[in-house]
C-alpha atoms as a PDB file:
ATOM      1  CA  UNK A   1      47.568  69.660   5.197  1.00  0.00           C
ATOM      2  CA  UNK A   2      50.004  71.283   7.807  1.00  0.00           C
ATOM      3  CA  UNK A   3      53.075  69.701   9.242  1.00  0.00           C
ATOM      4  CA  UNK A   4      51.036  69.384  12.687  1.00  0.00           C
ATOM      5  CA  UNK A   5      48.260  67.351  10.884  1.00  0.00           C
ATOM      6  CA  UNK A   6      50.724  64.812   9.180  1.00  0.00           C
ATOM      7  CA  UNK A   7      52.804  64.343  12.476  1.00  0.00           C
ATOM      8  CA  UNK A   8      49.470  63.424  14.432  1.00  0.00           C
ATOM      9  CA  UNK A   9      47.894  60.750  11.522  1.00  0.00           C
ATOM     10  CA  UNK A  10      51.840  59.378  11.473  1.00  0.00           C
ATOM     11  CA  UNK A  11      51.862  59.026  15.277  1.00  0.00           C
ATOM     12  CA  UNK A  12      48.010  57.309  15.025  1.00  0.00           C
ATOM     13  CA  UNK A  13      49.072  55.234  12.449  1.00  0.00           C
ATOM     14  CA  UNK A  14      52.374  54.022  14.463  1.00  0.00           C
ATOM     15  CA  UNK A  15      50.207  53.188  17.502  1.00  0.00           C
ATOM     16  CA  UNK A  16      47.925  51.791  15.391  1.00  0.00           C
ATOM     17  CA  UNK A  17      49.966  49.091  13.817  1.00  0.00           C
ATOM     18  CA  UNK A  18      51.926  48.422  17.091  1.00  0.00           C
ATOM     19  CA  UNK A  19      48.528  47.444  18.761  1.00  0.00           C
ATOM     20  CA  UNK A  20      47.998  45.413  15.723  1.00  0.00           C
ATOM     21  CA  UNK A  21      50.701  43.958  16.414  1.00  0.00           C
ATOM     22  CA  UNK A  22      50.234  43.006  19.957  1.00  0.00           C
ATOM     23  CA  UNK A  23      46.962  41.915  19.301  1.00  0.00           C
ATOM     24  CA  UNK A  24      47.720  39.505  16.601  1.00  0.00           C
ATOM     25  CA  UNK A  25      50.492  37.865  17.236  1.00  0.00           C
ATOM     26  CA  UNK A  26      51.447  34.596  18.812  1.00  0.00           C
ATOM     27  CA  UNK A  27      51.322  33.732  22.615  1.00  0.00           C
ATOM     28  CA  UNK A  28      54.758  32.445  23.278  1.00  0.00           C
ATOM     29  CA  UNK A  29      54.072  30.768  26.874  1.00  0.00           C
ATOM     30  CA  UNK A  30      50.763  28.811  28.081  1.00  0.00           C
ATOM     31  CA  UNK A  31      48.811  29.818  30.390  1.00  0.00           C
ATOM     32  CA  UNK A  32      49.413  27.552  33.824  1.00  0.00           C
ATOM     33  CA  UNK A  33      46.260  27.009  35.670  1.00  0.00           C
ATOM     34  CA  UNK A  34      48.454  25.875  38.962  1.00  0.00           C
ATOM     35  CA  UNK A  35      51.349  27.874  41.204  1.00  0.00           C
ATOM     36  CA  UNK A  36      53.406  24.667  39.363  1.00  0.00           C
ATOM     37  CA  UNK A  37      56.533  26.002  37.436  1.00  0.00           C
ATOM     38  CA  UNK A  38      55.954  26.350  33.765  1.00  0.00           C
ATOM     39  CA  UNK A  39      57.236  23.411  31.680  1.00  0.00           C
ATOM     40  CA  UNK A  40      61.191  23.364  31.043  1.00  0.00           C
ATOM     41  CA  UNK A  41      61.627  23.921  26.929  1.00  0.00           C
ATOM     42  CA  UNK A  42      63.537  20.617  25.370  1.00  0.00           C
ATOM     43  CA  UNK A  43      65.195  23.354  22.800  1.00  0.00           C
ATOM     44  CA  UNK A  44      68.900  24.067  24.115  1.00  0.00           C
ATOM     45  CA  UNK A  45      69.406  26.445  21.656  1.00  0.00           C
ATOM     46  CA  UNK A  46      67.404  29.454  22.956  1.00  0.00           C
ATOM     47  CA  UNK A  47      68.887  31.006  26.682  1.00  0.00           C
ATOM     48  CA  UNK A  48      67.581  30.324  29.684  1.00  0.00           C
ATOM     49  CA  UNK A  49      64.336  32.051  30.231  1.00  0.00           C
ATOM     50  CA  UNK A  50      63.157  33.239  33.974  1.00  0.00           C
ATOM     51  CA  UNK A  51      59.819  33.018  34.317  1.00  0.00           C
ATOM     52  CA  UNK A  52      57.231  35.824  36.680  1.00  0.00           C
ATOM     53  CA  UNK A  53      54.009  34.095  38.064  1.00  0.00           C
ATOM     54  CA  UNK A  54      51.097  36.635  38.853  1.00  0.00           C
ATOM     55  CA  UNK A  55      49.328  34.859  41.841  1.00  0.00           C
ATOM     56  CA  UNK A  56      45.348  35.702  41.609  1.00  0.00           C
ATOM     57  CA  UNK A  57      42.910  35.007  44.459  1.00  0.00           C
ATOM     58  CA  UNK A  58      41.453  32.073  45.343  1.00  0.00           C
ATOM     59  CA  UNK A  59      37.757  33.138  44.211  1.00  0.00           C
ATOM     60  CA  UNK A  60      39.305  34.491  41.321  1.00  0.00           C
ATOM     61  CA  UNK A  61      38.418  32.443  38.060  1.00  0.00           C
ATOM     62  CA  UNK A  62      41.353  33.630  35.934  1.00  0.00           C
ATOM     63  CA  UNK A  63      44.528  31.881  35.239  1.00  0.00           C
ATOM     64  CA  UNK A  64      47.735  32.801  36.361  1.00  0.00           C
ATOM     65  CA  UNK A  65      49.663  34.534  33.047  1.00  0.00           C
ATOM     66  CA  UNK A  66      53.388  33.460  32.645  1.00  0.00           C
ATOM     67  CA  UNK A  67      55.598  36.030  31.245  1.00  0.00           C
ATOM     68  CA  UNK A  68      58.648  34.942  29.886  1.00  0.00           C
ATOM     69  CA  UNK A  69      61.618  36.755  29.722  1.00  0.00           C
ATOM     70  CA  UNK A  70      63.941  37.556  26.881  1.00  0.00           C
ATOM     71  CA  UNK A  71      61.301  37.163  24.276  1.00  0.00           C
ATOM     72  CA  UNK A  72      61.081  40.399  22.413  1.00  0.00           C
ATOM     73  CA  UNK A  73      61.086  43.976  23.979  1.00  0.00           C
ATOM     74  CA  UNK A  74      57.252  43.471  24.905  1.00  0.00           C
ATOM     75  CA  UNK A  75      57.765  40.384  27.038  1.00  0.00           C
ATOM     76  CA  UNK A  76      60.751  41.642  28.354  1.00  0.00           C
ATOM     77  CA  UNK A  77      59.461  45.212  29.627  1.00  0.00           C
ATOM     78  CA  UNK A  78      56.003  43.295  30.746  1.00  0.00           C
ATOM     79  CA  UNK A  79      58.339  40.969  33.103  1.00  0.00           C
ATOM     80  CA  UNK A  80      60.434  44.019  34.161  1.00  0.00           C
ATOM     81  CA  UNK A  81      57.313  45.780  34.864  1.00  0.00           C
ATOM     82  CA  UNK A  82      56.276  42.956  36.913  1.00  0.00           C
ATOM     83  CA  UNK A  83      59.524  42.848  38.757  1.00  0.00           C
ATOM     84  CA  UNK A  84      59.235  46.432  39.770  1.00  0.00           C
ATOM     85  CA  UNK A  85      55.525  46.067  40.737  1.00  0.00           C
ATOM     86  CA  UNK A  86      55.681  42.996  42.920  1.00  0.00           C
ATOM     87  CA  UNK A  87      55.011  45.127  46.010  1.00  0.00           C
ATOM     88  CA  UNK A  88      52.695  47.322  44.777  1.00  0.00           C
ATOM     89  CA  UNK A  89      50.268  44.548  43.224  1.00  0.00           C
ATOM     90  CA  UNK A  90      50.715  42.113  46.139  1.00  0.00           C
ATOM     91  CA  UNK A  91      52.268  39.679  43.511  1.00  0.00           C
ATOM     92  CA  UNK A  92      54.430  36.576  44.176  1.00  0.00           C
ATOM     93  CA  UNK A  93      57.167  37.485  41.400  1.00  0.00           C
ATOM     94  CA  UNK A  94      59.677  35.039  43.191  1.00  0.00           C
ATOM     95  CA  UNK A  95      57.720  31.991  43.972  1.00  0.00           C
ATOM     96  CA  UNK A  96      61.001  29.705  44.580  1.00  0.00           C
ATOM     97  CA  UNK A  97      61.867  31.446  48.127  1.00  0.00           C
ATOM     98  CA  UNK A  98      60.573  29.362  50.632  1.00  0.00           C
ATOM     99  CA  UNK A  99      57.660  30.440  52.247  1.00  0.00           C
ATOM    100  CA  UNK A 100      57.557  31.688  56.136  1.00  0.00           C
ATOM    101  CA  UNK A 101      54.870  30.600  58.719  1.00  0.00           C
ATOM    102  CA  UNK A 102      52.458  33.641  58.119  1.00  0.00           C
ATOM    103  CA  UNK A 103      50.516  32.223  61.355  1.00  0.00           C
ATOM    104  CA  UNK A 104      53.446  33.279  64.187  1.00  0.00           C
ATOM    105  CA  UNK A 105      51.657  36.479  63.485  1.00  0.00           C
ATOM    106  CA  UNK A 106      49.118  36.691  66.090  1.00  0.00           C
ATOM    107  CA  UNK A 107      45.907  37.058  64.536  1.00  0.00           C
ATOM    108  CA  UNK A 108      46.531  35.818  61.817  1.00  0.00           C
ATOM    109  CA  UNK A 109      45.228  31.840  61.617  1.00  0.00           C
ATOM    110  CA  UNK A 110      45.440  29.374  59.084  1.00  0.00           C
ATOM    111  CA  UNK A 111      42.520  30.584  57.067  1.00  0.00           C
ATOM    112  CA  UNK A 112      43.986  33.756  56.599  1.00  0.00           C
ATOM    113  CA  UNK A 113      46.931  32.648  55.836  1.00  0.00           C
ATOM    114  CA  UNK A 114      45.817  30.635  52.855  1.00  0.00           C
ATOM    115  CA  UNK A 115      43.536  33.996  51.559  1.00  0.00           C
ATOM    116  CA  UNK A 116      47.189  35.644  52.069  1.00  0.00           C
ATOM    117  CA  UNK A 117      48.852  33.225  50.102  1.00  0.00           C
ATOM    118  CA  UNK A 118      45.839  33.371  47.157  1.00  0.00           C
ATOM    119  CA  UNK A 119      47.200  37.309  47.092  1.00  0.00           C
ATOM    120  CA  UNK A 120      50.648  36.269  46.897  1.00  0.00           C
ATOM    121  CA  UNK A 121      52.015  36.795  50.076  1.00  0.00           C
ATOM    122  CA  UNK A 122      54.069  33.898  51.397  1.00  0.00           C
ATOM    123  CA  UNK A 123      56.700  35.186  53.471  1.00  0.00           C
ATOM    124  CA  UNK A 124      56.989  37.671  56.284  1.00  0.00           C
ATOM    125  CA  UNK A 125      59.478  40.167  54.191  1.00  0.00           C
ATOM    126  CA  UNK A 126      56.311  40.924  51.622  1.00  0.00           C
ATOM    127  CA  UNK A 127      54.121  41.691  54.600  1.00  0.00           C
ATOM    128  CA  UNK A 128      56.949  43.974  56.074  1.00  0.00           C
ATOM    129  CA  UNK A 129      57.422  45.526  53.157  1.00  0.00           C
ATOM    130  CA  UNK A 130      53.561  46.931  52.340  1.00  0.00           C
ATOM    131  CA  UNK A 131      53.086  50.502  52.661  1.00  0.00           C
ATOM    132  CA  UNK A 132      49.719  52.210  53.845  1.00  0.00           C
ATOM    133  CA  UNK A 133      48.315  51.815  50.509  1.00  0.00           C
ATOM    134  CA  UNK A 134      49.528  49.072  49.479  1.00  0.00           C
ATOM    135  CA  UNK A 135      48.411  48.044  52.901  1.00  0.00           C
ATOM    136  CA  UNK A 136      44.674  49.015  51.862  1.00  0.00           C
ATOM    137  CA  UNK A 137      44.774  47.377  48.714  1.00  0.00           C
ATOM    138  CA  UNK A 138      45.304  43.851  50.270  1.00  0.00           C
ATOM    139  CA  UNK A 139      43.036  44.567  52.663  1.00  0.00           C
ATOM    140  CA  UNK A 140      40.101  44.929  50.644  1.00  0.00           C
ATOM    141  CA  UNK A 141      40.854  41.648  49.410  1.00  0.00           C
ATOM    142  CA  UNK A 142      41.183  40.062  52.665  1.00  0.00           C
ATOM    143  CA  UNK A 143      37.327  38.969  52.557  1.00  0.00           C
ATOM    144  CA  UNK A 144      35.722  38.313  55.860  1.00  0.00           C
ATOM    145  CA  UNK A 145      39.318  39.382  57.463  1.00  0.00           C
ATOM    146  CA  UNK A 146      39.194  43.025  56.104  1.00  0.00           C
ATOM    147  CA  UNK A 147      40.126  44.925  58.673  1.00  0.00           C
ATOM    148  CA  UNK A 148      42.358  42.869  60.568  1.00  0.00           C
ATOM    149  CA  UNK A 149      45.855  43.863  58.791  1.00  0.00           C
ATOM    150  CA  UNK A 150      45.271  47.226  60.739  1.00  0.00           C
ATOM    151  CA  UNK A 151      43.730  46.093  63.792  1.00  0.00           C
ATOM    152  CA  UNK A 152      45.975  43.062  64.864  1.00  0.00           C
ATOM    153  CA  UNK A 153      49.277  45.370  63.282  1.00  0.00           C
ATOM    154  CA  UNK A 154      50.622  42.360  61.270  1.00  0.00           C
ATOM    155  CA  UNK A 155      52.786  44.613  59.258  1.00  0.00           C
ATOM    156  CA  UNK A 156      54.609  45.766  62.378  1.00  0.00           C
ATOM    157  CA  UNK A 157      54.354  41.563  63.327  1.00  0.00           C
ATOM    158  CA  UNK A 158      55.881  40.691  60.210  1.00  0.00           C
ATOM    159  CA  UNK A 159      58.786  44.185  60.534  1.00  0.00           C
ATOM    160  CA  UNK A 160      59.969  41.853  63.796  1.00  0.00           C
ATOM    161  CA  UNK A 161      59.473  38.552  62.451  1.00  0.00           C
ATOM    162  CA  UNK A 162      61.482  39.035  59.606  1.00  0.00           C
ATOM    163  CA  UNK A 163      64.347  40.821  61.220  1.00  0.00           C
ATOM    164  CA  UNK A 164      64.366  37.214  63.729  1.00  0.00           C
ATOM    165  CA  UNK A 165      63.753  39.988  66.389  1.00  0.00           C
ATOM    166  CA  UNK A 166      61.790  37.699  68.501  1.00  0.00           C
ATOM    167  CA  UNK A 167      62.490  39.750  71.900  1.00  0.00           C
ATOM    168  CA  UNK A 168      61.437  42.785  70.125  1.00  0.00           C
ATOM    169  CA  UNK A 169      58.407  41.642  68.830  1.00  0.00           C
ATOM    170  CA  UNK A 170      57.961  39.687  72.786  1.00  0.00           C
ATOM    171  CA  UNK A 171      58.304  43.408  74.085  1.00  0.00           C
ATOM    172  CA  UNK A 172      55.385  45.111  71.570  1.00  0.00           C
ATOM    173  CA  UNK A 173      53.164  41.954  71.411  1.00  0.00           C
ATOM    174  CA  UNK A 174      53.126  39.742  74.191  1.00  0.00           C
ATOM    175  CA  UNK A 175      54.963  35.760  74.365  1.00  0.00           C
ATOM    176  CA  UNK A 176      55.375  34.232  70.633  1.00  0.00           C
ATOM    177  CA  UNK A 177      53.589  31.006  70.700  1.00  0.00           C
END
């Protein structure tokens, strides 16, 4: 065999037992059904663990996963991964913030809110925030409001809104009811 061949079965055999591994070993957190925080752990001798909630949409049957934090170099690169993602996935990764009233945007009502907040968007800052594509992404999973993210501009809503630029957005859209 040449040196090439052994470093290739080596590697194979590395990945191999890793996604043993992974696939074998012990879930660490439940699974929370609910947008509830996860259940405080009654063991004070492990640290403080922060936890990342993936929101799913409402006609979505799968439950929300809980990552925890600080649990191994898996969980912890999963929750980082999440962290760095939240934008990009339309994810809720910091459910305590309070959440904004999505329906100053005009346009947007209260059913489209709630679809919004079965994405994960709660807040005017995460609407701001979307680019083009990330833009297209929640609008395909807008339902019977695809479309209207473009149409009505409630990025550029939210860019004012958030800022507290009410004149601003008075000047582009028209009175803020």
């Amino acid at each position: 065999m040449s040196n090439a061949t052994l470093i290739i079965a080596t590697l194979i055999a590395i990945i191999a037992i890793a996604g043993l591994f992974l696939l074998l070993r012990k879930p660490k957190q439940r699974v929370s059904l609910s947008d509830a925080p996860p259940p405080v752990s009654t063991r004070s001798a492990e640290p403080e663990l922060a936890a990342v909630v993936i929101a799913t949409p409402p006609a979505d049957t799968k439950p929300a996963e809980v990552l925890d934090e600080g649990k191994g170099v898996v969980d912890s690169a999963a929750a980082a991964m999440l962290d760095v993602a939240t934008p990009v996935l339309g994810i809720d990764a910091h459910p305590d913030l309070p959440a904004d009233e999505l329906t100053r945007i005009k346009g947007l009502g209260p059913k489209a809110k709630a679809v919004l907040n079965g994405i994960g968007i709660h807040r005017f800052d995460q609407l701001a925030a979307l680019d083009p594509a990330q833009a297209a992404e929640v609008d395909a999973r807008l339902g019977a409001f695809k479309g209207r993210i473009f149409r009505d501009r409630w990025i550029d809503q939210a860019r004012y809104l958030e800022q507290d630029d009410i004149a601003g957005f008075e000047k582009e859209f028209g009175k803020l009811g």
